[in-house]
C-alpha atoms as a PDB file:
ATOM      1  CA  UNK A   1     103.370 -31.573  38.819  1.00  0.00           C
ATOM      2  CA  UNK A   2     105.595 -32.544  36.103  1.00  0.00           C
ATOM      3  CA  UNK A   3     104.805 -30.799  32.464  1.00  0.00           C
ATOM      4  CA  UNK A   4     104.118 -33.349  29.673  1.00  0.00           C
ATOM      5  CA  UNK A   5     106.117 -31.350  27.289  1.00  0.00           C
ATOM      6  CA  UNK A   6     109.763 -31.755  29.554  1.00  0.00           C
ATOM      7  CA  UNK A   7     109.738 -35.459  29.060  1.00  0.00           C
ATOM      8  CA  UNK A   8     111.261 -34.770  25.689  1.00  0.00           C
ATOM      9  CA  UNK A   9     113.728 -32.335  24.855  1.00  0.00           C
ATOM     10  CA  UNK A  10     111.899 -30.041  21.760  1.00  0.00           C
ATOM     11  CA  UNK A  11     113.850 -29.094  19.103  1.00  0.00           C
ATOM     12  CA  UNK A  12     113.800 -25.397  19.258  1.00  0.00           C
ATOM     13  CA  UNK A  13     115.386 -22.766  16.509  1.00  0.00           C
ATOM     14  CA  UNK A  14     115.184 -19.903  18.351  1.00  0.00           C
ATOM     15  CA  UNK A  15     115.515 -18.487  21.833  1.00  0.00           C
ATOM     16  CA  UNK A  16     112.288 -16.675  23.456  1.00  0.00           C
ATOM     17  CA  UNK A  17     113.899 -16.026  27.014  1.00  0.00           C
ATOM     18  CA  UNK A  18     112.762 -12.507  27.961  1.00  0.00           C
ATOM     19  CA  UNK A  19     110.024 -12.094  25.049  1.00  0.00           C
ATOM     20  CA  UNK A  20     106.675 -11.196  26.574  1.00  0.00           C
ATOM     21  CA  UNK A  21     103.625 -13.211  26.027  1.00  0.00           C
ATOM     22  CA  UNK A  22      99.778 -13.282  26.373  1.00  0.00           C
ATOM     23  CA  UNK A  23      97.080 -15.862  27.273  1.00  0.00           C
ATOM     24  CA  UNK A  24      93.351 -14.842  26.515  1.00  0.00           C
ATOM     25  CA  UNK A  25      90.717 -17.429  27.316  1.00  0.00           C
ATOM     26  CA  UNK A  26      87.321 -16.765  25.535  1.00  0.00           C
ATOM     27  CA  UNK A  27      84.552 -18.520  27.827  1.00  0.00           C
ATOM     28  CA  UNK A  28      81.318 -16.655  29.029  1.00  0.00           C
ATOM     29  CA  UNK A  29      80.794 -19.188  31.719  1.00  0.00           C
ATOM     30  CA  UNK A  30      84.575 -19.648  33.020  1.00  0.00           C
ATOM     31  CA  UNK A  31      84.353 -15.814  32.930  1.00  0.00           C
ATOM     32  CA  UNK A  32      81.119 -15.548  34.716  1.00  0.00           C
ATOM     33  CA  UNK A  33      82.902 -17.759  37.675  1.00  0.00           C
ATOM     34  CA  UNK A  34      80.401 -21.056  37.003  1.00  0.00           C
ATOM     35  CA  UNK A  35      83.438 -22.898  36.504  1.00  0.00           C
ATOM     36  CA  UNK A  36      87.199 -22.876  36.817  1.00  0.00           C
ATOM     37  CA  UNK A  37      89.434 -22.182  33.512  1.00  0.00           C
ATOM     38  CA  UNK A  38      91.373 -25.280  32.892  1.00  0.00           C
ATOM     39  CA  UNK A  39      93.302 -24.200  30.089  1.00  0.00           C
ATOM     40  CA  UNK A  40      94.513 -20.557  30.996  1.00  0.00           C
ATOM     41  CA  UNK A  41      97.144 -22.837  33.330  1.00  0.00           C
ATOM     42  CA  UNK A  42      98.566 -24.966  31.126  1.00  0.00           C
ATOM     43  CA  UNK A  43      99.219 -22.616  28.589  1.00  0.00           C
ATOM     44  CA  UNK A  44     100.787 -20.016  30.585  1.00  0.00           C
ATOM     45  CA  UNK A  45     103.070 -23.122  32.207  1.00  0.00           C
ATOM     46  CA  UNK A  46     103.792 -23.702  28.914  1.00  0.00           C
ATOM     47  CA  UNK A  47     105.465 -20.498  27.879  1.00  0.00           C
ATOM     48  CA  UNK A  48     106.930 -20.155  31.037  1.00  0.00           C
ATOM     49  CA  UNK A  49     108.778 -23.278  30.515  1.00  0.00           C
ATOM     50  CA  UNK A  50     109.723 -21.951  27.201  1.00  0.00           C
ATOM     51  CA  UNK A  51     110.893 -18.618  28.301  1.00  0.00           C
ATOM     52  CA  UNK A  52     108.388 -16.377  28.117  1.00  0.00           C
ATOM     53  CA  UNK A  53     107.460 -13.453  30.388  1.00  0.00           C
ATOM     54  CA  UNK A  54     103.710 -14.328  30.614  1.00  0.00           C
ATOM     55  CA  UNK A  55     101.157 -11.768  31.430  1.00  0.00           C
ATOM     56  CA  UNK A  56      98.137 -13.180  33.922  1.00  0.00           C
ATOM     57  CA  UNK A  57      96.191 -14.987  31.571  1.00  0.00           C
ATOM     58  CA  UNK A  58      92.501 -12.632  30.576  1.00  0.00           C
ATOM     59  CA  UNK A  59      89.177 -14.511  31.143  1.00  0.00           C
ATOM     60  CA  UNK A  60      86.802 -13.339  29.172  1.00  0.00           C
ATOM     61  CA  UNK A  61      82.933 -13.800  28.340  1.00  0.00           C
ATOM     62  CA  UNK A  62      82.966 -15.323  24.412  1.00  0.00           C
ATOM     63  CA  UNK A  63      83.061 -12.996  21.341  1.00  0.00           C
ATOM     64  CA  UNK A  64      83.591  -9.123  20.968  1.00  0.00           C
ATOM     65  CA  UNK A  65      85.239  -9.493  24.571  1.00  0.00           C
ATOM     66  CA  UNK A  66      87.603 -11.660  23.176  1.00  0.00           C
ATOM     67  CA  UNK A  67      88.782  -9.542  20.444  1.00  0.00           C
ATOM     68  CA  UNK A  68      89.058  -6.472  23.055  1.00  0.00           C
ATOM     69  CA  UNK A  69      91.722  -8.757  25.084  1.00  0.00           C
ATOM     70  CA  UNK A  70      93.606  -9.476  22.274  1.00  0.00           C
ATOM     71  CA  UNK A  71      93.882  -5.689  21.325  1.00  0.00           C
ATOM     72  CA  UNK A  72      94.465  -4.748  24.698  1.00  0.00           C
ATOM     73  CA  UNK A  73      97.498  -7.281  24.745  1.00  0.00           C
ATOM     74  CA  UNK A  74      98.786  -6.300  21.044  1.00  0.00           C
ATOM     75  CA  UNK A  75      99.581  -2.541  22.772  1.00  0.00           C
ATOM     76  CA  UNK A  76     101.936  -4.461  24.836  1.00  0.00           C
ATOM     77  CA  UNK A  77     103.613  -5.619  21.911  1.00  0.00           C
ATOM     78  CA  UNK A  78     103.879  -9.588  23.289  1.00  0.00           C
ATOM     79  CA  UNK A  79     105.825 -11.852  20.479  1.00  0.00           C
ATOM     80  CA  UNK A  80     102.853 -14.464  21.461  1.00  0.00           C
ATOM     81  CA  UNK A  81      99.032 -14.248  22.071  1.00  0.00           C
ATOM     82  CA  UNK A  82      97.596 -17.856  22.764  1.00  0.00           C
ATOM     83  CA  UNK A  83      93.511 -17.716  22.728  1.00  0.00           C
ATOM     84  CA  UNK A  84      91.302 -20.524  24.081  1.00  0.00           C
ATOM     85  CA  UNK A  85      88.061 -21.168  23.653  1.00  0.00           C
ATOM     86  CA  UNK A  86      85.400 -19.917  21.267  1.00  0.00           C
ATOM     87  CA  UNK A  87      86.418 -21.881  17.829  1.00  0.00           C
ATOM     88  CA  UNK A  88      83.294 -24.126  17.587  1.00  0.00           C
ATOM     89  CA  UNK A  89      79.777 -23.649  15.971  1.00  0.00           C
ATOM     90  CA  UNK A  90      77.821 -22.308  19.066  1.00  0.00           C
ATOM     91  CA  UNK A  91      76.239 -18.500  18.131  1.00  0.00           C
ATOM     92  CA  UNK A  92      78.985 -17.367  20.476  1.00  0.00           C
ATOM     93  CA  UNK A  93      81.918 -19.123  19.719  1.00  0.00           C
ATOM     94  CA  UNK A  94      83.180 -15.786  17.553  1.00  0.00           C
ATOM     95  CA  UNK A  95      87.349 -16.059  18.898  1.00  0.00           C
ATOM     96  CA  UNK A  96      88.243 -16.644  15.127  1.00  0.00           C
ATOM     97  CA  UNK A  97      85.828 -14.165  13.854  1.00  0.00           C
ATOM     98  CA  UNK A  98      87.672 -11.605  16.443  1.00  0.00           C
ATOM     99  CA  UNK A  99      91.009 -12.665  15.392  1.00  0.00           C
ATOM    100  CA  UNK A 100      91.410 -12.408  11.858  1.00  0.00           C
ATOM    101  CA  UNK A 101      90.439  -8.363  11.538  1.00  0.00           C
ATOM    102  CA  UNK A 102      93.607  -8.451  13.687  1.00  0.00           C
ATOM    103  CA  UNK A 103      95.929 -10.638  11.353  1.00  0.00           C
ATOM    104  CA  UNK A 104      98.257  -9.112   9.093  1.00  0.00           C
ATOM    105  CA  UNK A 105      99.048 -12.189   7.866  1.00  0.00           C
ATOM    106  CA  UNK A 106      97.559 -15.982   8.037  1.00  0.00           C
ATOM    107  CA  UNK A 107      99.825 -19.195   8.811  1.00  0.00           C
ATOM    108  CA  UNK A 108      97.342 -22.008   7.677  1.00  0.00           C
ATOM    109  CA  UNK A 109      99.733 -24.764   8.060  1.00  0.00           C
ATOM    110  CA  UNK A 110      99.643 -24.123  12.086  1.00  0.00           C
ATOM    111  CA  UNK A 111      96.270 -24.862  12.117  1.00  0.00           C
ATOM    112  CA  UNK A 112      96.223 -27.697   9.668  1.00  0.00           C
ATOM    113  CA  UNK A 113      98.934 -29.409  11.845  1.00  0.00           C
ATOM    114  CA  UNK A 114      96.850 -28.408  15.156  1.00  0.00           C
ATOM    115  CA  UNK A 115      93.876 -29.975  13.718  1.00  0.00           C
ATOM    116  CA  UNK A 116      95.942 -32.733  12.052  1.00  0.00           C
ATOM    117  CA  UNK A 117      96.976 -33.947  15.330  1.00  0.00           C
ATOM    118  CA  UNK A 118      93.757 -33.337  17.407  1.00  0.00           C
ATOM    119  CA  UNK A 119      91.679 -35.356  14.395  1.00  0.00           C
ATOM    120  CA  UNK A 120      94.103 -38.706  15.222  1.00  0.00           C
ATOM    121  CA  UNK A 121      92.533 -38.469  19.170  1.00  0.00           C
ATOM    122  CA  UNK A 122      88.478 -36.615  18.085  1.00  0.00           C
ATOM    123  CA  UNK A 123      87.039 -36.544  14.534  1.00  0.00           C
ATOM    124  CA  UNK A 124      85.945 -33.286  16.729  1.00  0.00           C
ATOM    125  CA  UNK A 125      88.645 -31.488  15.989  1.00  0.00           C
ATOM    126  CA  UNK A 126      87.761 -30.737  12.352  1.00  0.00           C
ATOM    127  CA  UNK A 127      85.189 -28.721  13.818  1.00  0.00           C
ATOM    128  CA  UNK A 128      87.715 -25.733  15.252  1.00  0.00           C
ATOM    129  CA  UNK A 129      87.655 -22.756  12.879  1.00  0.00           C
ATOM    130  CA  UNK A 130      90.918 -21.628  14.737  1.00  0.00           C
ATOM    131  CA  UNK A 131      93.397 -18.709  13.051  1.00  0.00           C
ATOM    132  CA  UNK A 132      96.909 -18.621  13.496  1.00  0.00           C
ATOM    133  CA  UNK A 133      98.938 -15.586  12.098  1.00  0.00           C
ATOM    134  CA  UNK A 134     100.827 -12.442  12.062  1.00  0.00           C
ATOM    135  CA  UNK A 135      99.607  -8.931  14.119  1.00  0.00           C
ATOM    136  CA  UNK A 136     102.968  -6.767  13.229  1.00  0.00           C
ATOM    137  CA  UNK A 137     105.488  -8.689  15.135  1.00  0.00           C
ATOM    138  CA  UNK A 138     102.744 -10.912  17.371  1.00  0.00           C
ATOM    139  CA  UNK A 139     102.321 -14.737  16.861  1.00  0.00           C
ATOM    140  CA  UNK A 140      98.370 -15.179  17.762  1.00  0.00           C
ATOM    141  CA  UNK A 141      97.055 -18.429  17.501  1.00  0.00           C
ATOM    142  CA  UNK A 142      93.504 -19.759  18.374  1.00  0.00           C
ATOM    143  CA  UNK A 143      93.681 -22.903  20.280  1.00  0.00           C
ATOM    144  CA  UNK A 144      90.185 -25.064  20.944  1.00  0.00           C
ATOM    145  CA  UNK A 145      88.916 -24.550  24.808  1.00  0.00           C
ATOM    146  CA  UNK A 146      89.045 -28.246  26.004  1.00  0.00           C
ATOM    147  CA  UNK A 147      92.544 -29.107  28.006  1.00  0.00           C
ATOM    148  CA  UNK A 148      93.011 -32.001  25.488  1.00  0.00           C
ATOM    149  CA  UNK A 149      92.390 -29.867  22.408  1.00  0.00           C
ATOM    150  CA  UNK A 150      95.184 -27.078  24.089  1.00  0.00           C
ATOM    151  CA  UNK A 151      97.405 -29.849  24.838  1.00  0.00           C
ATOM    152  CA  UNK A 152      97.468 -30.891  21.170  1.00  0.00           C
ATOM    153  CA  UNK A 153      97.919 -27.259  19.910  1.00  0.00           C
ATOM    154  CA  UNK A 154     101.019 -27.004  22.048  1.00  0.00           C
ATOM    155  CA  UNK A 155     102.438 -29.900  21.322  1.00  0.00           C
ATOM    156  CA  UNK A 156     102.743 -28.668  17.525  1.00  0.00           C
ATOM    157  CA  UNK A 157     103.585 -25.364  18.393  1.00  0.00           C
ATOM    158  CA  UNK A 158     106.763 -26.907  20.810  1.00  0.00           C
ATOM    159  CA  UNK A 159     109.460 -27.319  17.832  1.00  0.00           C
ATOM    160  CA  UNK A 160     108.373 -24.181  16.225  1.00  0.00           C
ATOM    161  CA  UNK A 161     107.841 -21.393  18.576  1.00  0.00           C
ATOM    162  CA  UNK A 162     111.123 -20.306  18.925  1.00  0.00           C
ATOM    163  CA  UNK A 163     111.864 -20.183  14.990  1.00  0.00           C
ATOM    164  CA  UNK A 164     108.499 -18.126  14.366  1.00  0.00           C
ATOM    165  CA  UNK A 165     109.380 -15.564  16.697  1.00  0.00           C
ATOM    166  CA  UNK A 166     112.947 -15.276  15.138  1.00  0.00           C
ATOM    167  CA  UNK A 167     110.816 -14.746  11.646  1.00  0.00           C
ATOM    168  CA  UNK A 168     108.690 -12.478  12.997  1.00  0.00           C
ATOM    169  CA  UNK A 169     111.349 -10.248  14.351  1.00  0.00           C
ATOM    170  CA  UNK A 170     112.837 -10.467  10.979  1.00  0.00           C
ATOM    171  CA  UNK A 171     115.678 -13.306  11.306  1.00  0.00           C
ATOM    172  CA  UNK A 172     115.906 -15.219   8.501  1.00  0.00           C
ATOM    173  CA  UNK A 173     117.896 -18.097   9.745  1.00  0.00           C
ATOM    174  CA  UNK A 174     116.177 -21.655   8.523  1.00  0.00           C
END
């Protein structure tokens, strides 16, 4: 199967081969086995096809679980954590609420462009109280848990992935 983000050649400021990366999915019933995970696969093709070493992507019940993944994955000091799942309005969509205790720093425009471009397909997409930000050296961003939604989030995140990381590591090149 042929990725939709190799039709186009991104334009990418930095290189990420060898940089280690994380993929926790936040759903209690995808965790629970009642269905298969959808998105843990294309995001981990994803940053495979940019380079990334890419731990097996965590499957996790919503909430506190969640949060414990994405600590667990910050001791391996990844330059990426991608989250799905868990950024609606249910009681136990709580990813965000995990995420930002863990943020050193928040980069809103990420998730104004994510929702930016998920709002021209879903007025739905307004509704995902996603983070994306700084842990130390760590890009995490919260992605929404529908394929489509994931899809979208990617496909802003392809010109600028290799540039953040760069920042994050301290370069300074623009």
């Amino acid at each position: 199967m042929t990725s939709p983000f190799s039709a186009a050649a991104p334009h990418v400021h930095g290189e990420v081969q060898g940089r280690k990366a994380g993929v926790v999915i936040a759903s209690t019933r995808a965790a629970a086995g009642i269905y298969d995970d959808e998105t843990g696969p294309v995001i981990t093709d994803w940053l495979a096809e940019h380079g990334f070493d890419v731990f097996p992507a965590m499957v996790v019940p919503d909430g506190d679980p969640a949060g414990a993944a994405i600590r667990a994955l910050l001791t391996q000091h990844p330059a990426v954590i991608i989250t799905s799942g868990g950024t609606g309005l249910s009681p136990d969509d709580r990813t965000p609420d995990v995420t930002l205790p863990l943020l050193d720093r928040e980069i809103p425009g990420i998730m104004e462009a994510i929702r930016r471009a998920g709002a021209a397909k879903t007025p739905l997409a307004a509704l995902s109280r996603g983070y994306a930000g700084a842990a130390g050296h760590t890009f995490i961003v919260n992605l929404p848990g529908s394929p489509k939604g994931v899809m979208d989030g990617l496909t802003v995140l392809d010109p600028l992935i290799g540039h953040l990381c760069d920042q994050l590591e301290g370069g300074h090149g623009h």
